[in-house]
Protein backbone atom coordinates (compact mmCIF):
# COMPACT_ATOMS: atom_id res chain seq x y z
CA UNK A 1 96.85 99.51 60.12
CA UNK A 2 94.78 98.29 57.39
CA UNK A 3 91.48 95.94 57.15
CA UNK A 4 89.65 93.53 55.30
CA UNK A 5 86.55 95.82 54.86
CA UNK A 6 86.11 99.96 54.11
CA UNK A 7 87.76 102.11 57.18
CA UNK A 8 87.04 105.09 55.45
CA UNK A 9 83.22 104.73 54.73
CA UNK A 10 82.75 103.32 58.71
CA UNK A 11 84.83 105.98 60.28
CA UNK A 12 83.59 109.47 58.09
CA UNK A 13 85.37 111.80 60.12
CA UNK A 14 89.28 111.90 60.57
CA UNK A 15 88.74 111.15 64.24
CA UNK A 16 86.01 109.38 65.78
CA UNK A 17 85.16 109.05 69.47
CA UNK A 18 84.06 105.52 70.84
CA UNK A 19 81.94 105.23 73.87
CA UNK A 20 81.16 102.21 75.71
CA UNK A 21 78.39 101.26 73.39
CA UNK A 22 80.54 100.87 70.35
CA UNK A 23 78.22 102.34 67.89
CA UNK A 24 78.62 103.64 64.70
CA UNK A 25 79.05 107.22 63.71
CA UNK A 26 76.35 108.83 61.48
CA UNK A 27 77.05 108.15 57.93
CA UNK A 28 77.96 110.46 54.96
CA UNK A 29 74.92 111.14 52.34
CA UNK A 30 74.56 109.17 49.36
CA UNK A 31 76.43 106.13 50.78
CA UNK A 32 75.41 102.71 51.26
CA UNK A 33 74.30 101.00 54.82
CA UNK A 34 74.76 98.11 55.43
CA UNK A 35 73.22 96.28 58.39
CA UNK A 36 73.80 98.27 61.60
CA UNK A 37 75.10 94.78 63.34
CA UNK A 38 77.40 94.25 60.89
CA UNK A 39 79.40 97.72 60.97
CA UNK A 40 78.97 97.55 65.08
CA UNK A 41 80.88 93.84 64.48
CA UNK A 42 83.61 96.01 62.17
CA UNK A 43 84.17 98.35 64.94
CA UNK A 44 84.70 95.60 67.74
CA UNK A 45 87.27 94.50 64.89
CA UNK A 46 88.79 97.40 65.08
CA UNK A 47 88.92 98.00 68.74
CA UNK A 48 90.43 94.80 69.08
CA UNK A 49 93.00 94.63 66.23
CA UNK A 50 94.52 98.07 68.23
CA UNK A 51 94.52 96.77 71.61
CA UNK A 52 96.61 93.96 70.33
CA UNK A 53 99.06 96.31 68.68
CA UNK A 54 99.44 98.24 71.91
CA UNK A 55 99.86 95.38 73.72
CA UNK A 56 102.56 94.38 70.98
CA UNK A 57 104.54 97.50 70.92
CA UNK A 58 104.67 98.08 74.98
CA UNK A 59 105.77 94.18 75.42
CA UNK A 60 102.79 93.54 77.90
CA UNK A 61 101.46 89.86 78.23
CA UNK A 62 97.92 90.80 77.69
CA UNK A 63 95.91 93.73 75.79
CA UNK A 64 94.54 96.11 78.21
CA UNK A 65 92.14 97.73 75.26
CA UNK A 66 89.30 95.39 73.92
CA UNK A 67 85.77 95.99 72.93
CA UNK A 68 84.35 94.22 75.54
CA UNK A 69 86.37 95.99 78.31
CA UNK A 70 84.63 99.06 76.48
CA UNK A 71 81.68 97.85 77.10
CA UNK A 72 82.22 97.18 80.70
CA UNK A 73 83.64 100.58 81.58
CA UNK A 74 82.93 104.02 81.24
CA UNK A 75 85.88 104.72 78.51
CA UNK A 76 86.22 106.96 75.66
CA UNK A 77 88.41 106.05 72.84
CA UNK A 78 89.54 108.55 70.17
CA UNK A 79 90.96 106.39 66.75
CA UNK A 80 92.38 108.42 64.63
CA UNK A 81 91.99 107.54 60.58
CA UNK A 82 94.36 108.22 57.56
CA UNK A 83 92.85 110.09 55.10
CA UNK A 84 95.60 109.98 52.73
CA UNK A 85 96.84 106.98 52.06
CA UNK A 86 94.05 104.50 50.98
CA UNK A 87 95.12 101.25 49.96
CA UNK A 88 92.94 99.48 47.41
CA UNK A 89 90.60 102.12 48.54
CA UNK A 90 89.52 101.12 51.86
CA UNK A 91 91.62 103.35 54.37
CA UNK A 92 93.88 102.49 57.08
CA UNK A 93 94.13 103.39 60.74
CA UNK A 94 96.58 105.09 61.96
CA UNK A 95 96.29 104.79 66.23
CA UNK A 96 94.61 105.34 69.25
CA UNK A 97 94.04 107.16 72.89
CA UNK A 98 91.93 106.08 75.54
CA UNK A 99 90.99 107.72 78.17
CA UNK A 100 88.35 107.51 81.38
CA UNK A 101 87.79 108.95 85.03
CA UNK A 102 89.24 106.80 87.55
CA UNK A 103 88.77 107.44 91.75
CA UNK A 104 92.53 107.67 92.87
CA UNK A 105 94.32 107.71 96.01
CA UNK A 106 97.30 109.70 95.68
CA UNK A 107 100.55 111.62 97.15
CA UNK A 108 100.64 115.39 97.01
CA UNK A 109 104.01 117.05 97.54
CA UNK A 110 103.78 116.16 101.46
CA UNK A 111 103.28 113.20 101.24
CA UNK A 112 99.64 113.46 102.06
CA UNK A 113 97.09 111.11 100.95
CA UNK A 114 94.42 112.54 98.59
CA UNK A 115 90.75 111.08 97.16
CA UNK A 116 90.40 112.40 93.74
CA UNK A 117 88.80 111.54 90.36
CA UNK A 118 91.29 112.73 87.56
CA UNK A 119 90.82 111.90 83.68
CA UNK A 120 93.17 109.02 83.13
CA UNK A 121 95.28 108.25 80.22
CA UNK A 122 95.11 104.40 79.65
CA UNK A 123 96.26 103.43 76.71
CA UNK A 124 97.81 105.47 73.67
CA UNK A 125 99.41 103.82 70.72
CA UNK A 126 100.61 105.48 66.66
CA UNK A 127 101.47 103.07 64.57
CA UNK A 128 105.45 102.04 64.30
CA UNK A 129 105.31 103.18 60.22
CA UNK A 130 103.48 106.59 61.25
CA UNK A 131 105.33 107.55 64.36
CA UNK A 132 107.38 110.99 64.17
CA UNK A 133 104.91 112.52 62.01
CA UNK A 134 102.80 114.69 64.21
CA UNK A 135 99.82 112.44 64.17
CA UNK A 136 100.30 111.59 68.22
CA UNK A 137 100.17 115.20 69.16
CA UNK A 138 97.02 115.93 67.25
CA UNK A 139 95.35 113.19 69.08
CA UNK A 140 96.28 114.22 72.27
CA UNK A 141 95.30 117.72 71.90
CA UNK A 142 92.19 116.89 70.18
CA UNK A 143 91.30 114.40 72.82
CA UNK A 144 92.27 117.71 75.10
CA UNK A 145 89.98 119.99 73.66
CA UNK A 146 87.19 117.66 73.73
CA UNK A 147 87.35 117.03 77.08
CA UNK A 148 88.49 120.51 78.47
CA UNK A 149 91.40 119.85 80.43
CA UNK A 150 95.15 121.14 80.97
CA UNK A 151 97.84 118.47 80.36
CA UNK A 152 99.20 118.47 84.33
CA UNK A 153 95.27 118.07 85.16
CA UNK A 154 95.70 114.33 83.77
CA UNK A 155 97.02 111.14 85.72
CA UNK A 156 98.63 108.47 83.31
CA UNK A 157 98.73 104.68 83.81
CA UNK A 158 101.64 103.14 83.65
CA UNK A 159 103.18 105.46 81.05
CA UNK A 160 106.38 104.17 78.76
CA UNK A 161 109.33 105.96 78.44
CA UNK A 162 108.31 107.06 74.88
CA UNK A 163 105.26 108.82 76.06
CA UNK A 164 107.13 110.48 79.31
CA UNK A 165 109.30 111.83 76.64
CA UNK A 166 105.98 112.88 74.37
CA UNK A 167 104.87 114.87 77.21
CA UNK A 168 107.63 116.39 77.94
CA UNK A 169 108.45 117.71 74.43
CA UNK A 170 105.17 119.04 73.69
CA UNK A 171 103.74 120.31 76.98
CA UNK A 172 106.98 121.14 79.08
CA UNK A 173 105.89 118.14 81.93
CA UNK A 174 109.00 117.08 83.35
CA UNK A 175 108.60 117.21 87.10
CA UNK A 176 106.70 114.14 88.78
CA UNK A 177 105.00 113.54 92.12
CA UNK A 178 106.06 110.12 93.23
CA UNK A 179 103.18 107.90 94.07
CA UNK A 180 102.80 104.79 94.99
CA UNK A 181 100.71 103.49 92.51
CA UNK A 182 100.84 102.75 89.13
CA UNK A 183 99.92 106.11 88.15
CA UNK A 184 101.86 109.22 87.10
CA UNK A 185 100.70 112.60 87.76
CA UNK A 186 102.85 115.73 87.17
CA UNK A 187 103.99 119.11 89.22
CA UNK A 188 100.42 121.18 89.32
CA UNK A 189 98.22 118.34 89.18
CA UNK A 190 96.58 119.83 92.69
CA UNK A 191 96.04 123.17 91.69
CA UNK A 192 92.59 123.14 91.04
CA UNK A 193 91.84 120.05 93.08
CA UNK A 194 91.59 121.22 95.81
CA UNK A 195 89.68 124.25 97.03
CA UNK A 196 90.17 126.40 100.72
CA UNK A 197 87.27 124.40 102.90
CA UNK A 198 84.81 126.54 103.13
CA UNK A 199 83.72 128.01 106.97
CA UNK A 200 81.03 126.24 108.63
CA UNK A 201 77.79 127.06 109.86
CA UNK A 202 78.07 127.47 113.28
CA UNK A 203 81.35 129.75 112.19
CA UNK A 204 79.58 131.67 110.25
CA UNK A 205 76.71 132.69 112.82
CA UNK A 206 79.21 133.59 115.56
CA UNK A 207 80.82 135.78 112.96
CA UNK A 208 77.83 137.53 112.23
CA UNK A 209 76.39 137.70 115.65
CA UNK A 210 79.99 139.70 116.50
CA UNK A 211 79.52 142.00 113.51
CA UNK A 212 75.87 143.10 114.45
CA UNK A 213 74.71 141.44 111.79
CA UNK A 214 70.45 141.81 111.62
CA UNK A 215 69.70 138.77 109.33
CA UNK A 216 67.91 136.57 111.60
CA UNK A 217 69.21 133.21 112.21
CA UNK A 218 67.75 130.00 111.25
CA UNK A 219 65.24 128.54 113.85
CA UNK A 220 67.09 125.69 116.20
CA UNK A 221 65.57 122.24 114.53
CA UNK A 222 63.45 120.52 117.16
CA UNK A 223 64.51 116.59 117.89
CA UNK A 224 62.02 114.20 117.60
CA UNK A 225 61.01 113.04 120.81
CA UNK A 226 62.99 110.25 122.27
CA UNK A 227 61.45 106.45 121.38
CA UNK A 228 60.86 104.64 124.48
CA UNK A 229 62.96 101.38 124.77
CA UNK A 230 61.91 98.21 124.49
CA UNK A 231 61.44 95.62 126.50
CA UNK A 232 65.49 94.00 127.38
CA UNK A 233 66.49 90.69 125.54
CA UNK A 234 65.98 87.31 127.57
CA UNK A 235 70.31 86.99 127.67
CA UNK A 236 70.40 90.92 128.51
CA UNK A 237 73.72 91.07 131.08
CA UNK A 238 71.66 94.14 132.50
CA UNK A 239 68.62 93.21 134.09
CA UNK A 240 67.72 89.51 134.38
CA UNK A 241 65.32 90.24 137.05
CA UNK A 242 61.96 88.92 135.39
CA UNK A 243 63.85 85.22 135.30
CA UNK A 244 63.72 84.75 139.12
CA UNK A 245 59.73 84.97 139.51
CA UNK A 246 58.36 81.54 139.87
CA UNK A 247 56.86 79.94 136.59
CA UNK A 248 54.01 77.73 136.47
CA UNK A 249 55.29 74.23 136.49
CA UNK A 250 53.57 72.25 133.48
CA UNK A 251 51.27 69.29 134.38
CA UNK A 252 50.71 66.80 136.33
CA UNK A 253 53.91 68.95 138.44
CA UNK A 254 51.34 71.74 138.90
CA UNK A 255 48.47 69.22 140.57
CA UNK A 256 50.83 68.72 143.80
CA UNK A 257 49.59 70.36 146.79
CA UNK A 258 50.90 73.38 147.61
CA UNK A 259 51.60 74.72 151.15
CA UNK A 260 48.68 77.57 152.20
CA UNK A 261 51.70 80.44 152.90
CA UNK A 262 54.97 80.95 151.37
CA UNK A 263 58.29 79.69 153.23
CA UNK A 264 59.62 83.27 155.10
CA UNK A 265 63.34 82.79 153.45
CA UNK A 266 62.97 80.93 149.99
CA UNK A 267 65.78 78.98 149.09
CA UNK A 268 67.93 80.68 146.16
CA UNK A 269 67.29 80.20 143.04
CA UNK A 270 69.50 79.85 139.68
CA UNK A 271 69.11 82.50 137.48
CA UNK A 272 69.14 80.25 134.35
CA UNK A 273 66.14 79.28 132.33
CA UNK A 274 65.80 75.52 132.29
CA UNK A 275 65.41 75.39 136.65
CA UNK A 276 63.40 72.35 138.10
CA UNK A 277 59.87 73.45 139.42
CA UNK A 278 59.71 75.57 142.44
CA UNK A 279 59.24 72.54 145.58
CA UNK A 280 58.62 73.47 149.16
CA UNK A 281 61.15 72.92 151.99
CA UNK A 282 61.87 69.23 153.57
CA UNK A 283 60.37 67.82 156.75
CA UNK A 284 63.13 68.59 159.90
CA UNK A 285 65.07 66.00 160.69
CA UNK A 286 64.10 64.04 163.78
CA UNK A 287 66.89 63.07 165.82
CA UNK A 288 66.92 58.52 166.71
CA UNK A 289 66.58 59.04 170.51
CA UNK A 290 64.11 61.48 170.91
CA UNK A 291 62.14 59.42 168.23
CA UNK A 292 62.30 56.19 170.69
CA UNK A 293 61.17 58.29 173.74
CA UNK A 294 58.19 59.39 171.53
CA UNK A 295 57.43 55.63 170.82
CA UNK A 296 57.62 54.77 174.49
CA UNK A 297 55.63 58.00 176.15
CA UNK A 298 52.87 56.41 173.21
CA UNK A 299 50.01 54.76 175.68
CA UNK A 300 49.13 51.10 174.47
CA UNK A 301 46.28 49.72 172.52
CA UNK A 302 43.48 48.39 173.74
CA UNK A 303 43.96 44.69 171.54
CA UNK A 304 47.68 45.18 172.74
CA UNK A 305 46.53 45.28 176.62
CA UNK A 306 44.45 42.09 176.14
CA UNK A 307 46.99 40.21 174.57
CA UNK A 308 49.83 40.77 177.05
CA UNK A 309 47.28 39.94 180.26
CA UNK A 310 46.42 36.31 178.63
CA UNK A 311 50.01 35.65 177.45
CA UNK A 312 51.26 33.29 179.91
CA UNK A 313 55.02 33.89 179.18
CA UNK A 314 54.65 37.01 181.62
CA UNK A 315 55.44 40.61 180.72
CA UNK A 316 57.33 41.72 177.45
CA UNK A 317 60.40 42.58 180.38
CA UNK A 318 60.64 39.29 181.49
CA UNK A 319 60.68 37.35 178.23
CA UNK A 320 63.06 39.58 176.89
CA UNK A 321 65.19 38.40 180.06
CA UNK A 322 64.79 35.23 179.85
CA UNK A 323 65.66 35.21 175.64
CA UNK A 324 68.97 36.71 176.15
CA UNK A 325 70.24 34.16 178.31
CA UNK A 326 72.57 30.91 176.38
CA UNK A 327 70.70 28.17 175.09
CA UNK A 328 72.51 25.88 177.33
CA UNK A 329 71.27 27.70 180.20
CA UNK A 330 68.04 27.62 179.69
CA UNK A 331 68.44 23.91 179.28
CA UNK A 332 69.67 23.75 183.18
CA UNK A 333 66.54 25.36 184.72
């Protein structure tokens, strides 16, 4: 894959590793620099311009390798440059592989979920014009090398049928654990992920208190003494006790005159918080009759006396006789 400006000056070594920052390598002796924003600019060219290519050659709607998806995750990129062939003396590229830890869920052989953090293959692309020529292995087990792992110790994303067949040709990986993910890993992949859990504490002190061992056991940890709680919430559904004591009615409700001594049995009381004032009880009920008799057992008043002995209509008894008879009665007498 060839470009506009000098491949072989910007990448100096044969293969260069890209981190997220995108910066350039250190530069040969004795050759220009340019600005250091312009060859970072040549490099997100670069970056780009493969990512397409991938995209291209594994027919996916969208390139899952760009520079600023670099620059947003924690990915290492290894380009590989041709040396050889340098047309109008500016080099060429010939691919890529991309790679970066990813936390996983996945499947061992039982079907048993797992929590690890494999290195990933993501995205790995030769050129169509260079493929068949070695240059995809030496990528792969330079990328390897650098980052000190076994082939079966990888997981790959969504891997084609050309690089199942790549791994399988040059590192004997044939056997897959189905997942359930988009991820591939291969037959050994847990080997070394997972370690025999080691004994506990309180194992390992009965063990050595049953082997007579002398070495003195830690001292127990002392707990912090216990806080005291806190008063309960208003709307606590434990204790609402502290809502049924009387409140202070506000003014002018408190200026009423209260009786000298509480009633013996209180009325009840709702436990809710917006209650009327507390009131004292009602006057009995007095029944009509024994209210008359009270009226009549009353002795008279003095005026009233007076009045009745110069009334010359007679006594109350007799008036009210002589009222309830017809009106054409009393005309006869």
């Amino acid at each position: 894959m060839e470009f506009s400006f000098d491949v072989d000056a910007l990448l100096p070594e044969r293969i260069t590793v890209l981190d997220q920052h995108l910066r350039p390598p250190a530069r040969r002796p004795g050759t220009t620099t340019p600005a250091r924003v312009d060859l970072q600019q040549q490099i997100m060219t670069i970056v780009d311009e493969l990512g397409k290519a991938s995209a291209k050659a594994q027919h996916l709607p969208a390139p899952i390798t760009s520079a600023s998806r670099m620059q947003s995750n924690r990915h290492v990129m290894y380009v590989l440059k041709d040396t050889s062939a340098r047309p109008a003396g500016k080099g060429a590229i010939i691919g890529f592989l991309k790679v970066g830890y990813k936390k996983l869920f996945v499947l061992d052989d039982r079907e048993a979920h797992n929590e690890v953090e494999p290195l990933c293959i993501l995205d790995f692309y030769v050129h169509e014009s260079l493929q068949r020529h070695g240059h995809g292995r030496e990528l792969f087990h330079y990328m390897l090398q650098k980052e000190r792992v076994e082939p079966h110790q990888l997981a790959i994303d969504r891997p084609s049928q050309k690089l199942l067949k790549f791994l399988n040709k040059h590192y004997n990986l044939e056997t897959t654990v189905p997942q359930v993910n988009n991820f591939v890993i291969f037959e050994g992949f847990f080997a070394h992920q997972h370690r025999p859990p080691a004994p506990s504490l309180r194992a390992s002190r009965h063990s050595r208190a049953a082997a007579g061992d002398p070495t003195p056991t830690a001292p127990a940890r002392k707990l912090p003494p216990k806080r005291a709680e806190g008063d309960i919430k208003p709307y606590s559904s434990s204790d609402r006790e502290f809502l049924k004591v009387a409140v202070e009615p506000p003014w002018p409700l408190n200026r009423a005159p209260r009786r000298a001594t509480p009633p013996v049995h209180p009325p009840p009381r709702s436990s809710s918080l917006g209650n009327s004032p507390e009131r004292g009880p009602l006057r009995p009920f007095v029944p009509e009759q024994e209210l008359l008799r009270s009226l009549r057992l009353c002795p008279p008043h003095p005026t009233a006396r007076l009045l009745l002995a110069t009334d010359p209509g007679g006594s109350p008894a007799q008036r009210r006789r002589t009222s309830s008879l017809p009106r054409s009665d009393e005309s006869r007498y």
